[in-house]
Protein backbone atom coordinates (compact mmCIF):
# COMPACT_ATOMS: atom_id res chain seq x y z
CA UNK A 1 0.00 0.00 0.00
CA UNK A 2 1.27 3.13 -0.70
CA UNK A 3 1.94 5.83 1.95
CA UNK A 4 -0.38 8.70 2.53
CA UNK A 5 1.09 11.85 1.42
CA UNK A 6 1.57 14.54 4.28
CA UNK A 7 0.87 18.80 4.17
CA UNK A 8 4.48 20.28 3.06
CA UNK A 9 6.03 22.76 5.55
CA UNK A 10 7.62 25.64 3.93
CA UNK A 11 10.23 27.18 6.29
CA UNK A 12 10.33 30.75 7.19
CA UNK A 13 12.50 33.56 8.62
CA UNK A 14 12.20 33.41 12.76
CA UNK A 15 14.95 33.82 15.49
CA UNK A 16 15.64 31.27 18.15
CA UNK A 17 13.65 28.91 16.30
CA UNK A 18 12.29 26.59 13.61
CA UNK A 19 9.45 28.35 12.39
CA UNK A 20 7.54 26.66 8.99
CA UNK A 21 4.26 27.60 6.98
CA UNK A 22 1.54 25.16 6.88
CA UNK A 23 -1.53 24.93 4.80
CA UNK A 24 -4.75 23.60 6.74
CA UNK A 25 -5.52 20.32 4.69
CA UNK A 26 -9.16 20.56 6.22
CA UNK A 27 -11.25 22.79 7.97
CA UNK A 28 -10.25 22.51 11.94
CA UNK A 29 -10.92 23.85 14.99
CA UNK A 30 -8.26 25.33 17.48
CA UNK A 31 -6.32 22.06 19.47
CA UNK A 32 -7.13 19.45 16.42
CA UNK A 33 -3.84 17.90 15.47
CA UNK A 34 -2.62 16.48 11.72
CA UNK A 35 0.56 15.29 10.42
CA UNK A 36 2.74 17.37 8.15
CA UNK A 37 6.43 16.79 7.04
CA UNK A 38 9.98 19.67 7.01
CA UNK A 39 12.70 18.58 4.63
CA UNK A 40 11.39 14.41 4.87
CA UNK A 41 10.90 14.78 8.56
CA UNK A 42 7.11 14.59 9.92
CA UNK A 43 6.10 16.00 12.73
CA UNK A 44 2.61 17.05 14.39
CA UNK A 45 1.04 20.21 14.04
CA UNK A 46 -0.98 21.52 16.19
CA UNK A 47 -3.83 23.82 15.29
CA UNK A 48 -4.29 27.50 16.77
CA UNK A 49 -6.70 29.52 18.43
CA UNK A 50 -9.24 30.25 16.48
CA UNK A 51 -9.02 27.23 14.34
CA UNK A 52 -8.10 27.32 10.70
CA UNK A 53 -10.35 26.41 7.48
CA UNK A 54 -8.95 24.27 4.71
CA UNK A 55 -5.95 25.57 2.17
CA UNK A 56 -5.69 28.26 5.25
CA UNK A 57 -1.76 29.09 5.47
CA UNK A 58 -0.61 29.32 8.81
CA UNK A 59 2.61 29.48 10.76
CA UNK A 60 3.84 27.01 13.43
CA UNK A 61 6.45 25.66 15.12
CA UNK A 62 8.75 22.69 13.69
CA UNK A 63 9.05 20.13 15.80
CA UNK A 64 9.85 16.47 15.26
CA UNK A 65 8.11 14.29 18.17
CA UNK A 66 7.84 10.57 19.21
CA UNK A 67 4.50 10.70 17.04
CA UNK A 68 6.55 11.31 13.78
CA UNK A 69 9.18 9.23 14.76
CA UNK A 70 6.63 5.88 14.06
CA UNK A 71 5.47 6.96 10.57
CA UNK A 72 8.44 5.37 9.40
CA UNK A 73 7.01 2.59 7.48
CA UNK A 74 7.20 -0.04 10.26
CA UNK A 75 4.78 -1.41 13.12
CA UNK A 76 5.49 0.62 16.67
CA UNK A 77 5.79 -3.32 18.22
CA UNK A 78 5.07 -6.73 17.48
CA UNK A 79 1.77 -8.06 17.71
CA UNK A 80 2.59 -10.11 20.21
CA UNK A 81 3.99 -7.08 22.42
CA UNK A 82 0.18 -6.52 24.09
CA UNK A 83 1.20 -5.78 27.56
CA UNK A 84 3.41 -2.71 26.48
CA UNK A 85 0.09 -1.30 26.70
CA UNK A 86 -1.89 -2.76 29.61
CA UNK A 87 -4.91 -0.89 29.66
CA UNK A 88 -6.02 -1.67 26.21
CA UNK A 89 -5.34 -5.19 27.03
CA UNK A 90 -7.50 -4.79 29.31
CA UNK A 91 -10.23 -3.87 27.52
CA UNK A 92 -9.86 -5.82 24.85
CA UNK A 93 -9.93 -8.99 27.78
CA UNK A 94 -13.08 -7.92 29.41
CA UNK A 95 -14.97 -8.00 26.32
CA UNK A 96 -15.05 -4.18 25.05
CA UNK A 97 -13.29 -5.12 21.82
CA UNK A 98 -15.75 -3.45 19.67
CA UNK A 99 -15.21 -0.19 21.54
CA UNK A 100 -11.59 -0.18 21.05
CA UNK A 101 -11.71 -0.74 17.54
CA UNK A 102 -14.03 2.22 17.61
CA UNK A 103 -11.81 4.64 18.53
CA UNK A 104 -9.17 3.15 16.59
CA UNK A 105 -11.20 3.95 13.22
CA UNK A 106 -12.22 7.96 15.26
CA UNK A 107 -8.05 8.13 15.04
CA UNK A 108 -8.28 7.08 11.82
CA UNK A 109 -11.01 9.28 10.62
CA UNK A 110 -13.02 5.76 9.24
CA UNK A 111 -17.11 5.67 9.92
CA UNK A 112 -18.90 2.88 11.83
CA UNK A 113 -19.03 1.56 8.74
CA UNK A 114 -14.90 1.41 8.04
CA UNK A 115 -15.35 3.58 4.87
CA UNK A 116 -13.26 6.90 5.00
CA UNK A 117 -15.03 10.01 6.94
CA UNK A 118 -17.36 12.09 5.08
CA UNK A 119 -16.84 15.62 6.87
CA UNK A 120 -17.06 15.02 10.85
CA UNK A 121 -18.97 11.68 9.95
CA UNK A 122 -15.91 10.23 12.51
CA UNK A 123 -16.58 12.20 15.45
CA UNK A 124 -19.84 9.37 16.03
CA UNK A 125 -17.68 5.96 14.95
CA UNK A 126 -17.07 5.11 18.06
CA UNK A 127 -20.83 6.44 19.90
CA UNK A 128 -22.46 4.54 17.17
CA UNK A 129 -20.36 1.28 17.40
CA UNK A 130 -20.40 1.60 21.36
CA UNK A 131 -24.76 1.52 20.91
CA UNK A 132 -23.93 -1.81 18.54
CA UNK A 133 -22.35 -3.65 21.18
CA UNK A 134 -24.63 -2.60 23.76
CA UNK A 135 -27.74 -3.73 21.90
CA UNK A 136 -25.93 -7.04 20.78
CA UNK A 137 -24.84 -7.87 24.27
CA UNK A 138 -28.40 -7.34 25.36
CA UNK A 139 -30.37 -9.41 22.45
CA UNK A 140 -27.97 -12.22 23.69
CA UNK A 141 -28.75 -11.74 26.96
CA UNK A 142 -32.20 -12.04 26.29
CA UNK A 143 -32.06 -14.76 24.17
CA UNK A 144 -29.69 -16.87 25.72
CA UNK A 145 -28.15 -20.14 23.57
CA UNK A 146 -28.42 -23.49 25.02
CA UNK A 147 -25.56 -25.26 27.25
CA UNK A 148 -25.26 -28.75 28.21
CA UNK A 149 -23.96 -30.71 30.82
CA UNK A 150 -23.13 -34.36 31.87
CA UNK A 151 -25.79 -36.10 33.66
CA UNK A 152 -24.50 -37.67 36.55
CA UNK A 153 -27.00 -40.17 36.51
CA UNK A 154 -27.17 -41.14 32.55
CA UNK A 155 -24.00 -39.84 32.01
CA UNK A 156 -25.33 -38.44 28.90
CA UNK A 157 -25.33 -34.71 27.75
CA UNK A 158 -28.56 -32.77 28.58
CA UNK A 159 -29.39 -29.60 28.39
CA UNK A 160 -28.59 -27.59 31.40
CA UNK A 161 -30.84 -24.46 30.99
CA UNK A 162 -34.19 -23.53 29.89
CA UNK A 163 -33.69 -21.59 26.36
CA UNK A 164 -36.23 -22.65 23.39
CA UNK A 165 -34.60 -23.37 19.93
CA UNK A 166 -35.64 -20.38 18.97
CA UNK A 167 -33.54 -18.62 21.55
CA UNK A 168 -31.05 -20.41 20.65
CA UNK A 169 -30.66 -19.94 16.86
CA UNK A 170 -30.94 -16.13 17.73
CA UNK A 171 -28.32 -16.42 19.91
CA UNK A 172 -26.24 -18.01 17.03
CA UNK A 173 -27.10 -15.69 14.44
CA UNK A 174 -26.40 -12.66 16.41
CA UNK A 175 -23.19 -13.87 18.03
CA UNK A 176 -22.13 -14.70 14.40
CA UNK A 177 -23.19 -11.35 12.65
CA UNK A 178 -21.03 -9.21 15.30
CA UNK A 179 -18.30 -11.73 14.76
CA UNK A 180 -18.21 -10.47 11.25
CA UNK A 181 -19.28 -6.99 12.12
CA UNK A 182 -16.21 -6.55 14.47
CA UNK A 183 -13.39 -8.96 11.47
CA UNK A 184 -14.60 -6.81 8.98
CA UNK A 185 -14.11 -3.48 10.82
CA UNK A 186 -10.12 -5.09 12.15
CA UNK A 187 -9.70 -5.51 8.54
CA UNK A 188 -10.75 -1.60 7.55
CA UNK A 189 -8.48 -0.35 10.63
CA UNK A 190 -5.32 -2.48 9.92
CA UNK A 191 -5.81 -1.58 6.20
CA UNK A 192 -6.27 2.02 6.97
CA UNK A 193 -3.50 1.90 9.62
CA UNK A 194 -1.00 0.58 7.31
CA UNK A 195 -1.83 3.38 4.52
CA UNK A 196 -1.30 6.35 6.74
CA UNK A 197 2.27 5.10 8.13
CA UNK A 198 3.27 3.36 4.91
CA UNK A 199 3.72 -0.45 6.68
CA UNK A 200 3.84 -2.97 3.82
CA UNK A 201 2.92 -6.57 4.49
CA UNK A 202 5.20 -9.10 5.38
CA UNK A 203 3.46 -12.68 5.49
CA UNK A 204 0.13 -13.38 3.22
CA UNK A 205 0.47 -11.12 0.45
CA UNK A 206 -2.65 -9.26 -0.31
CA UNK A 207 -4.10 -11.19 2.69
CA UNK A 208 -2.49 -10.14 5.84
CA UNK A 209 -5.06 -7.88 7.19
CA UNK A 210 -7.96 -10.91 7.35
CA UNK A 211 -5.71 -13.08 8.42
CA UNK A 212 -5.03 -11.34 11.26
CA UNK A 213 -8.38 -9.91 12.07
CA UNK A 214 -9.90 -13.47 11.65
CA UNK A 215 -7.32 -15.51 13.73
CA UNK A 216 -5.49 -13.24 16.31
CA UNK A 217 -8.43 -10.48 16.44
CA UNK A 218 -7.36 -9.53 20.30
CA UNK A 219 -3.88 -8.56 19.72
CA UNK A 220 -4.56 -7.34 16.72
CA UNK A 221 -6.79 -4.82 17.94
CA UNK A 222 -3.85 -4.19 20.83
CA UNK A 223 -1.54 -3.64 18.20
CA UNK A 224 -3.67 -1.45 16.34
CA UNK A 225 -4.52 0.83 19.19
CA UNK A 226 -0.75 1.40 20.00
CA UNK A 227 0.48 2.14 16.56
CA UNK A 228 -2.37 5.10 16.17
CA UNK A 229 -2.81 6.31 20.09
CA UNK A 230 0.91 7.34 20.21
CA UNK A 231 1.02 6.37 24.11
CA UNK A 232 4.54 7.94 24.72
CA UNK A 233 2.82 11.09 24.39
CA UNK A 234 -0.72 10.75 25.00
CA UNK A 235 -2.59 9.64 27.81
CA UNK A 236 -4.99 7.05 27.20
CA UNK A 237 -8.69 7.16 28.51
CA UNK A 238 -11.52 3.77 28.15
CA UNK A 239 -14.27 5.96 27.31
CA UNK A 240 -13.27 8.76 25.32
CA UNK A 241 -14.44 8.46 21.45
CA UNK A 242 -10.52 8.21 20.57
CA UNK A 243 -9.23 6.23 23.31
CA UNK A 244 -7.23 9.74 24.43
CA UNK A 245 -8.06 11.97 27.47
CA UNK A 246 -7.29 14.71 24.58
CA UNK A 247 -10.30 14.18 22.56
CA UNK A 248 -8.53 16.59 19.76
CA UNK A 249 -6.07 14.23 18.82
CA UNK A 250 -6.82 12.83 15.74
């Protein structure tokens, strides 16, 4: 995949410091951050007070960061490497997967949908996705599939609680559907995540991304959450829409 191309800095006259020229490649308000690049080097700018509207030149400061320093064209870890980040492990472990990979795609400006924003159509990914998982937990919940347990009598399998088949094949079909629902959005976030920093794929050509979403789906999410939250810098949060207690990051 090819990497996305960042916002030019054009550097100007300033003492005591780097100073470059930006231009706004969206309309933003003040504290939004993006990615632009100085001579090859990316860094993050930061957007000021009074926010800026797109092809708005502006002047900043240049300065490379930790954030810059992992759009190199490489993962930030190994996918593998969950517990570098605990909390999101975490998460992911206590069954708010879904929610993580929401504000994965916010970060990545991707809808609930994993198709690229339309306008601030990102700002709700992770709202509407958090409503999915709530309303899928409950229909399973309330329609609960059937388990079965040795009799000790028979010693045969019977079932051990009271759910019709009708609860039951609910139960499957739901439990399936969001099983899709939440491979087919890992897929849209990896692929998205590997556009913006430029990662290629090293095992399964043209593959990679289902392969991982469909067999290691947990760490993958880990992994993705890492490689866009930019932890050395920001502070994560469980219930912000980004996964950031600076909701501006983006």
């Amino acid at each position: 995949s090819e990497k996305s191309p960042l916002v030019v800095a054009t550097p100007v006259l300033a003492e005591g410091t780097t100073k470059v020229q930006v231009t706004a490649p969206a309309t933003l308000t003040a504290g939004y951050t993006f990615e632009a690049e100085h001579n090859g080097i990316p860094f993050v700018v930061r957007v000021p007070a009074g926010g800026v509207t797109e092809g708005q030149v502006f002047t900043t400061s240049f300065s490379p960061t930790v954030h810059a320093a992992i759009t190199t064209g490489r993962w930030i870890d190994g996918l593998c490497d969950c517990f570098n980040h605990p909390l999101t492990c975490i998460m992911v472990c206590c069954g708010c997967s879904l929610c993580v990979v929401g504000q994965v795609l916010t970060r990545l400006k991707r809808s609930w949908l994993g198709f690229p924003a339309v306008g601030d159509e990102h700002m709700v990914t992770f709202r509407n996705i958090l409503i999915l998982a709530i309303v899928d937990m409950c229909v399973i919940m309330l329609f609960p599939g059937k388990t079965y347990a040795l009799d000790p009598v028979t010693k045969e399998m019977v079932q051990s609680n009271n759910a019709s088949d009708l609860d039951d094949k609910i139960n499957r079909v739901v439990s399936f559907l969001s099983w899709i629902y939440m491979v087919y959005l890992i897929v849209n976030a990896r692929f998205a995540t590997r556009t913006k920093y430029g990662i290629e794929e090293e095992h399964c050509a043209g593959c990679e991304d289902v392969v991982c979403a469909a067999c290691c789906p947990a760490c993958t999410i880990c992994l993705l959450a890492r490689q866009t939250g930019n932890y050395g810098e920001n502070s994560a949060a469980c219930c912000t829409r980004n996964g950031l207690t600076n909701e501006n990051v983006l």
